[in-house]
N, C-alpha and C. Protein backbone atom coordinates (compact mmCIF):
# COMPACT_ATOMS: atom_id res chain seq x y z
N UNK A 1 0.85 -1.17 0.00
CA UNK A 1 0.00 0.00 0.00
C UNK A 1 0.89 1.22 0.00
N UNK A 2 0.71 2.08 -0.65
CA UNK A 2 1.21 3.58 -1.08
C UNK A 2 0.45 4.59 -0.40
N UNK A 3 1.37 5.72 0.16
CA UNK A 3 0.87 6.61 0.80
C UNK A 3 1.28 8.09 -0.01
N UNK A 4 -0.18 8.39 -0.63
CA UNK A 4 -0.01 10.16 -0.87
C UNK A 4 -0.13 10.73 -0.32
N UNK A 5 0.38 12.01 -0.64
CA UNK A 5 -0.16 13.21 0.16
C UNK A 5 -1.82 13.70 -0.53
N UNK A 6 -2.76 13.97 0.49
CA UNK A 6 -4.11 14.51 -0.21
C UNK A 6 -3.93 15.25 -0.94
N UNK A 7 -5.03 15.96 -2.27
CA UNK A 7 -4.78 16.89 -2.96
C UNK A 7 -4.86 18.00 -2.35
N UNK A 8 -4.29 19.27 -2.00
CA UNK A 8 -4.16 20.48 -1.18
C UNK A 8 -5.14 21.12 -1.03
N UNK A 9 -6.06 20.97 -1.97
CA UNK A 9 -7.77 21.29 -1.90
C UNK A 9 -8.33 21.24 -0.83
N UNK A 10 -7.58 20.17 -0.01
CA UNK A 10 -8.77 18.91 0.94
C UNK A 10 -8.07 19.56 2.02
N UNK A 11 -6.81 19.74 2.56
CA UNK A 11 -6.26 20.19 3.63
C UNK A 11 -6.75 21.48 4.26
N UNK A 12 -6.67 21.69 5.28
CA UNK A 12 -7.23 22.78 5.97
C UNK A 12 -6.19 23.90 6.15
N UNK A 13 -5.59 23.55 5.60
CA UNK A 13 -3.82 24.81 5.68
C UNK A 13 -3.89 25.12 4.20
N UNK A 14 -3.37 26.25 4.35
CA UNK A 14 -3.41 26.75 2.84
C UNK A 14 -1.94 26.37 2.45
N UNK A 15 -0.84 26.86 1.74
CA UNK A 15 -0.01 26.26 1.11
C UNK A 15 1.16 26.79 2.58
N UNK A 16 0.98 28.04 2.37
CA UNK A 16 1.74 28.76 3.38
C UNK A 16 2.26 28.02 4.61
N UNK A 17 1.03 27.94 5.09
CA UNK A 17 1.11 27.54 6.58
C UNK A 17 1.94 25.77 6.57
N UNK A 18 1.27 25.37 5.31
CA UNK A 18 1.52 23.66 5.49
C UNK A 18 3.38 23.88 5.06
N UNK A 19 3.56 24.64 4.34
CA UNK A 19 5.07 24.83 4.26
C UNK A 19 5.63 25.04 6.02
N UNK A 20 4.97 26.35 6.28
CA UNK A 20 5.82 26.32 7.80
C UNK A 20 5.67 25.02 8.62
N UNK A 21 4.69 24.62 8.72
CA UNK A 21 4.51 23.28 9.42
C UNK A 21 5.66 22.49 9.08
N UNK A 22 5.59 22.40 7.87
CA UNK A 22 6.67 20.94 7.55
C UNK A 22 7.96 21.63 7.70
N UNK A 23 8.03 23.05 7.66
CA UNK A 23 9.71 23.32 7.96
C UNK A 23 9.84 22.82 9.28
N UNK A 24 9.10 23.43 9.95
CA UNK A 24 9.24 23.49 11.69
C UNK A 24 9.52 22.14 12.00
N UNK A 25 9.18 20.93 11.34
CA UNK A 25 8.92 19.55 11.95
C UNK A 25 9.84 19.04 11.40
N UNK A 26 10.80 19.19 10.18
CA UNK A 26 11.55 17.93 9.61
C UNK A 26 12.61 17.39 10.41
N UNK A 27 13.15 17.58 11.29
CA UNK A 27 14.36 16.90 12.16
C UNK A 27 13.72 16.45 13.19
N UNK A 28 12.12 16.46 13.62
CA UNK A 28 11.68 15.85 14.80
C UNK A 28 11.77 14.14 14.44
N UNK A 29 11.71 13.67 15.56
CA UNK A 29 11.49 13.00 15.54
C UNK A 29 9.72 11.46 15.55
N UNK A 30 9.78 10.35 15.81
CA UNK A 30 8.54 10.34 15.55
C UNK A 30 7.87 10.51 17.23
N UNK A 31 8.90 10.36 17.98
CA UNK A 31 8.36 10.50 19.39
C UNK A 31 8.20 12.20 19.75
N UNK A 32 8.73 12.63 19.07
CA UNK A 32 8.11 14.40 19.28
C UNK A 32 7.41 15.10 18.12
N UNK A 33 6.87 14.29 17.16
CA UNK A 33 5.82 14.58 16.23
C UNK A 33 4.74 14.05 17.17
N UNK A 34 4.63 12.58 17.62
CA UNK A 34 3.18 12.27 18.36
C UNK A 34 2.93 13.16 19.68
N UNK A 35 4.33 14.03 20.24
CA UNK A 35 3.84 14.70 21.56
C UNK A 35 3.57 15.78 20.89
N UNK A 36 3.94 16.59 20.11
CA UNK A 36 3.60 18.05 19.30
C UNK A 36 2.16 17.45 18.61
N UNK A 37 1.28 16.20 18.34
CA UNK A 37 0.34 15.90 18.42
C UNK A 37 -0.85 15.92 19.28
N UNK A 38 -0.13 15.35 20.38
CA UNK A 38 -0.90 15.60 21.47
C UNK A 38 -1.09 17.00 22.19
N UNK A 39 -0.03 17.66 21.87
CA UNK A 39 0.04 19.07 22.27
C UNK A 39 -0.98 19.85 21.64
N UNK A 40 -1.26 20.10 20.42
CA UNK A 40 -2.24 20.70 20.04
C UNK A 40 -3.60 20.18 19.77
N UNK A 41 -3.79 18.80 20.51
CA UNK A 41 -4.88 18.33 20.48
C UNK A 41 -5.68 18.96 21.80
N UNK A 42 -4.51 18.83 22.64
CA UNK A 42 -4.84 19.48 24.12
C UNK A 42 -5.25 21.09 23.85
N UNK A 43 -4.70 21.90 23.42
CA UNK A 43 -4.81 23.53 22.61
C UNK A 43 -6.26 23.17 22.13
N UNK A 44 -6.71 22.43 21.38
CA UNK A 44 -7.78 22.36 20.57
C UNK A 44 -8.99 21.77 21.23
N UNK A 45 -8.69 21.43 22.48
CA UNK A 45 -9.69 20.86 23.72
C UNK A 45 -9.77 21.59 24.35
N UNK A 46 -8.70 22.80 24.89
CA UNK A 46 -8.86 23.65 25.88
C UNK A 46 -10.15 24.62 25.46
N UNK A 47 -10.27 25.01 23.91
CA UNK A 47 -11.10 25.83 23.89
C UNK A 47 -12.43 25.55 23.18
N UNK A 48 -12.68 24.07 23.58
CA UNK A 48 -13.80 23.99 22.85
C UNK A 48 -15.20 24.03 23.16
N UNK A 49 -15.31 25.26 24.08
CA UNK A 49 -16.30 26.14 23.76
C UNK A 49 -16.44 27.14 23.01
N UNK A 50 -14.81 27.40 22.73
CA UNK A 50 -15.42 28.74 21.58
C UNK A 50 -15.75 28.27 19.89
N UNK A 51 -16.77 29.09 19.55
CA UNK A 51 -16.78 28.24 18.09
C UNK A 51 -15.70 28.15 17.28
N UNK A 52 -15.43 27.28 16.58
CA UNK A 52 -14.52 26.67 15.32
C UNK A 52 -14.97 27.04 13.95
N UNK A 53 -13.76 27.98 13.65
CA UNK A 53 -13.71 28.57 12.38
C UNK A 53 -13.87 27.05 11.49
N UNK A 54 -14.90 27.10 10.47
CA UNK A 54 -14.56 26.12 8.98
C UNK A 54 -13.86 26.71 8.55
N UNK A 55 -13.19 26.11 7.30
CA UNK A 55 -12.77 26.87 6.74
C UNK A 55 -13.13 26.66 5.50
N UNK A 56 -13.03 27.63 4.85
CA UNK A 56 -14.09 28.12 3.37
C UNK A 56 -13.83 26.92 2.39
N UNK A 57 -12.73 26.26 2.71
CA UNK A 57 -12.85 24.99 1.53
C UNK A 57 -13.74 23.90 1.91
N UNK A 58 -13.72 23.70 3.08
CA UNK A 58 -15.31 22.88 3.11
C UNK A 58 -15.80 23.30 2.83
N UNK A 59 -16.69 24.02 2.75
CA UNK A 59 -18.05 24.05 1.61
C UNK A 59 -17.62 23.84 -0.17
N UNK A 60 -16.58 23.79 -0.73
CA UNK A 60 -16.95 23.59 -1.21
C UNK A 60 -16.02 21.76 -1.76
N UNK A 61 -16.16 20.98 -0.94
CA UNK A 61 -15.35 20.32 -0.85
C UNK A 61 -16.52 19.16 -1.05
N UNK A 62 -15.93 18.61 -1.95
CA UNK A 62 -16.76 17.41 -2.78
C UNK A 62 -17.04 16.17 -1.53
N UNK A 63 -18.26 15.70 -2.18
CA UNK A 63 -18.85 14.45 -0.95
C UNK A 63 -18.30 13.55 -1.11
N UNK A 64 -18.21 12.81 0.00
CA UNK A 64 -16.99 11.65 0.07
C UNK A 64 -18.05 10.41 0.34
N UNK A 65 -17.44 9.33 -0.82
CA UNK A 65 -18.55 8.03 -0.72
C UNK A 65 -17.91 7.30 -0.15
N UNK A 66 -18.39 6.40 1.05
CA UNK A 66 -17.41 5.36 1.76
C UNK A 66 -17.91 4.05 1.68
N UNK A 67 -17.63 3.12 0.91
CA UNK A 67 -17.79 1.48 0.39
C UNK A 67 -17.62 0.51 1.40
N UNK A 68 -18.78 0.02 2.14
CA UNK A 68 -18.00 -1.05 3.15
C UNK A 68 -18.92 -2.60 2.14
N UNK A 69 -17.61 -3.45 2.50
CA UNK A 69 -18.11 -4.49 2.08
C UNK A 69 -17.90 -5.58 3.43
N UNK A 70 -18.81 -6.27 3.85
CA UNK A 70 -18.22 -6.36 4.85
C UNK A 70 -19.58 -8.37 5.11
N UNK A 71 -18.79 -9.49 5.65
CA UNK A 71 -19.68 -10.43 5.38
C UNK A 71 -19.61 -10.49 7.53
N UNK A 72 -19.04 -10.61 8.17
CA UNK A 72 -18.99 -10.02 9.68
C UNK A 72 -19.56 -9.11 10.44
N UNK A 73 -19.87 -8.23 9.57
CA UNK A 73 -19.65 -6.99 10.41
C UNK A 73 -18.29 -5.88 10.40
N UNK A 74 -17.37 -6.84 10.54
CA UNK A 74 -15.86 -5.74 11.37
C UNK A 74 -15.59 -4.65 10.28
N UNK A 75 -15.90 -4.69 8.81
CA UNK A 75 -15.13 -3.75 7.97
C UNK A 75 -16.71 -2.88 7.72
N UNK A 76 -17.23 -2.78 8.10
CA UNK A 76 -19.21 -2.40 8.42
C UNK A 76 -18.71 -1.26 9.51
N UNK A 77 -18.31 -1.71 10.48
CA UNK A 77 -18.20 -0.93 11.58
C UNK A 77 -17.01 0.06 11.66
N UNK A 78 -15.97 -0.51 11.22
CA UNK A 78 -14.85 0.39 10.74
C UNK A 78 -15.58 1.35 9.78
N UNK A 79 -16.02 1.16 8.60
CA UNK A 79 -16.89 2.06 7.61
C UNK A 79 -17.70 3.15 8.91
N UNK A 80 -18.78 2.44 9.38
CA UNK A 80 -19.65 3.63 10.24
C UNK A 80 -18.67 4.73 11.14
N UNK A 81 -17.75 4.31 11.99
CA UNK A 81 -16.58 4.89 12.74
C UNK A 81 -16.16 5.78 11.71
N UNK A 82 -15.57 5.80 10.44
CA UNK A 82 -15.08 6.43 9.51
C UNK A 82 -16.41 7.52 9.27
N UNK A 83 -17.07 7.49 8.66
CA UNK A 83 -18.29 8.20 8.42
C UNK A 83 -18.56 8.98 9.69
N UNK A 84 -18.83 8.81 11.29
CA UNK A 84 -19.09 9.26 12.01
C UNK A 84 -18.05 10.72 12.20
N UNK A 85 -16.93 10.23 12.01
CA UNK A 85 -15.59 10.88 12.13
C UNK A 85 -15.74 12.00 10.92
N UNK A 86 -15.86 11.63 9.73
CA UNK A 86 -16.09 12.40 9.11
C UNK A 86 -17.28 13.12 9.01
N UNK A 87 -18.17 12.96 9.48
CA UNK A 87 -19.46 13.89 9.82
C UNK A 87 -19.46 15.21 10.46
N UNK A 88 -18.57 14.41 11.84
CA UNK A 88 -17.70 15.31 13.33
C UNK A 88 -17.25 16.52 12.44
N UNK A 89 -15.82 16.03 11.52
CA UNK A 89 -15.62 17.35 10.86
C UNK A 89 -16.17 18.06 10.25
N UNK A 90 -17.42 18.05 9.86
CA UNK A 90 -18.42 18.45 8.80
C UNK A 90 -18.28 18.41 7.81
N UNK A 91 -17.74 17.13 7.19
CA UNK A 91 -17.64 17.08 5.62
C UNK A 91 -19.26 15.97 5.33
N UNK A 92 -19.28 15.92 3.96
CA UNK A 92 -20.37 15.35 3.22
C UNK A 92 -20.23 14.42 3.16
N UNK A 93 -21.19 13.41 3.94
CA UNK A 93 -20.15 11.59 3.67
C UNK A 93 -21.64 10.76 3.60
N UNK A 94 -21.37 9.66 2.60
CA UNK A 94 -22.59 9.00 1.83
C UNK A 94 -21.70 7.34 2.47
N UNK A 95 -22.41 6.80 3.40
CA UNK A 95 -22.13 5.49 3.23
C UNK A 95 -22.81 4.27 2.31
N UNK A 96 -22.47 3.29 1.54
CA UNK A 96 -23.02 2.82 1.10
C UNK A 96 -22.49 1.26 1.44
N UNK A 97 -23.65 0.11 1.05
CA UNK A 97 -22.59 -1.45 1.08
C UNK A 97 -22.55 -1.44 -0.25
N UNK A 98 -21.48 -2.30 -0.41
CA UNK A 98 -20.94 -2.69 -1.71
C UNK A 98 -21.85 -3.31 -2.56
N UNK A 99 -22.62 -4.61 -1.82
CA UNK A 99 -23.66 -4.95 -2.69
C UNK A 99 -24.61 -3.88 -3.22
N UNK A 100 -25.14 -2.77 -2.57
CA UNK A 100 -26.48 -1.82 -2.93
C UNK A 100 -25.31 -0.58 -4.01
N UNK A 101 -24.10 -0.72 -4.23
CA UNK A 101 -23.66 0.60 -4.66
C UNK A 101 -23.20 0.23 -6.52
N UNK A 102 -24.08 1.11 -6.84
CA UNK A 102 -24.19 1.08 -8.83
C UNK A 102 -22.87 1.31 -9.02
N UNK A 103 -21.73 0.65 -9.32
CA UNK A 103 -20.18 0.71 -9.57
C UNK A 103 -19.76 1.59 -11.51
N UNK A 104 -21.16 1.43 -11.87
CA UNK A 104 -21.53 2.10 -12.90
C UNK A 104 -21.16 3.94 -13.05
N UNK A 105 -21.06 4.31 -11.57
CA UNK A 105 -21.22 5.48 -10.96
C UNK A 105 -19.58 5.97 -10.97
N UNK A 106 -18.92 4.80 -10.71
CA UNK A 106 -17.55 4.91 -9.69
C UNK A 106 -17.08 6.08 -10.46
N UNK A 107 -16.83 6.09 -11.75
CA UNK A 107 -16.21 6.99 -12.48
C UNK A 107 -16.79 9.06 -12.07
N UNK A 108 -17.95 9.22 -11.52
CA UNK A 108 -18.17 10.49 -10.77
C UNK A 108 -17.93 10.34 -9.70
N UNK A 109 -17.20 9.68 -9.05
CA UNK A 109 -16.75 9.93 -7.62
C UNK A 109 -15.42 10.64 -7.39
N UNK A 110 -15.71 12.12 -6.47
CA UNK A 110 -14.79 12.85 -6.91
C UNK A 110 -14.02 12.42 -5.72
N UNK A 111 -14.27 11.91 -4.50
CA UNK A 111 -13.57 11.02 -3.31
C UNK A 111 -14.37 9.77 -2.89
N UNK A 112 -13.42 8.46 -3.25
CA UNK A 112 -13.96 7.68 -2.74
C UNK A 112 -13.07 6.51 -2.14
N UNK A 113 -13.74 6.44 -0.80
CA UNK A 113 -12.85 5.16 0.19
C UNK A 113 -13.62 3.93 0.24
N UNK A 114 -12.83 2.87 -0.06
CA UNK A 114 -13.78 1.37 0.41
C UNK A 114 -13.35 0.64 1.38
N UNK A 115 -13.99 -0.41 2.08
CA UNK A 115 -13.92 -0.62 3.58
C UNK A 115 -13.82 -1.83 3.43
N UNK A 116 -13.04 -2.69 3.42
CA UNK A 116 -13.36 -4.05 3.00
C UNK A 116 -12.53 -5.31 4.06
N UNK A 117 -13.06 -6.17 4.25
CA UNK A 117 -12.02 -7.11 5.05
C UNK A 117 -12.10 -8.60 4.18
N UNK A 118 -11.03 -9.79 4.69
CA UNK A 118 -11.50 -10.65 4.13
C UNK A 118 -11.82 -11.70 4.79
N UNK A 119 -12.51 -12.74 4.80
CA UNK A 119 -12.81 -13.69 5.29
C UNK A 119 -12.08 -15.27 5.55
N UNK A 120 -11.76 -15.89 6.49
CA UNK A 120 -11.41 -17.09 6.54
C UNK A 120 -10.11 -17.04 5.59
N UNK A 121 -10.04 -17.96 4.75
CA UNK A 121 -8.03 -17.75 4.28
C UNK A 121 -8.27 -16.64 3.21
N UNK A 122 -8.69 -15.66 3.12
CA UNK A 122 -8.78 -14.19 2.57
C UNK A 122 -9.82 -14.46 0.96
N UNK A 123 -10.67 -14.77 1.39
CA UNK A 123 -11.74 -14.99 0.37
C UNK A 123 -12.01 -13.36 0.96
N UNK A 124 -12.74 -13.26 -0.68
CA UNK A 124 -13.77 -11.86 -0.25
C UNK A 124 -15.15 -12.12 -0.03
N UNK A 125 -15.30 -11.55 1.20
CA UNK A 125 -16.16 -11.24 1.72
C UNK A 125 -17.69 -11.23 1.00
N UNK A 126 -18.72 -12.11 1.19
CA UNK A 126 -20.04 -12.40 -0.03
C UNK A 126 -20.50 -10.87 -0.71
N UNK A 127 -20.56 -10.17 0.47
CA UNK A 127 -20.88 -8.64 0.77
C UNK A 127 -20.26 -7.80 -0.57
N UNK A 128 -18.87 -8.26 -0.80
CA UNK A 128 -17.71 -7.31 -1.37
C UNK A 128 -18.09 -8.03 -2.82
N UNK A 129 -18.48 -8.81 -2.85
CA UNK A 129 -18.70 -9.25 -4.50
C UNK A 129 -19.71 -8.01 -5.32
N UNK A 130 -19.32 -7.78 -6.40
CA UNK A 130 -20.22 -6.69 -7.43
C UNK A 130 -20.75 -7.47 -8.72
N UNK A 131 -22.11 -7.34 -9.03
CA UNK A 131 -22.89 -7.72 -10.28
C UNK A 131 -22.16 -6.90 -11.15
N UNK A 132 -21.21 -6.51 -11.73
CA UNK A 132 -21.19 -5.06 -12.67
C UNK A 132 -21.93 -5.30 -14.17
């Protein structure tokens, strides 16, 4: 699995700021990236009564479809957790199961995550199978 960076659209820092960020941080380490984590998680708890600026790219920030295929449950529930989370932030989030979702579509999906686990010696999941 490959890790990008999101498209800069999606980030909540404009270019500026995400530059200073990453200057400020490149010689940390990973044990003082997760405490400079926790540090401004704590900053971001202290004041949460006062309201929280959005910021203007959410709105216009495309709906995000999240695919669980799931024959258990466990990649179902990971999916809802994901969706919940993303709600929290106020983005636009469409859950769907794999069986009920027209794959016909996939091609207008301007963000889309799928949720999938596998079963017993890694069969997929009945759930995760598609009619296309």
């Amino acid at each position: 699995m490959t890790t990008q960076a999101p498209p800069s659209n999606l980030l909540p820092l404009n270019p500026e700021q995400l530059a200073r960020l990453q200057a400020a941080t490149t010689d940390f380490t990973p044990t003082q990236l997760a405490w400079v984590s926790g540090y401004f998680w704590g900053v971001l708890n202290q004041h949460s009564g006062a309201a929280t600026a959005v910021p203007a790219q959410a709105a216009e920030m495309p709906g995000i479809t999240l695919i669980s295929a799931s024959q258990t449950g466990n990649a179902r529930r990971v999916a809802e957790a994901l969706r919940d989370d993303l709600i929290a932030a106020q983005l636009n989030v469409k859950l769907v199961n794999a069986g009920d979702y027209k794959f016909k579509q996939i091609a207008s999906e301007k963000l889309l995550v799928i949720v999938t686990s596998t079963q017993g010696e890694g069969r997929v999941a009945g759930r995760g199978r598609c009619a296309a």
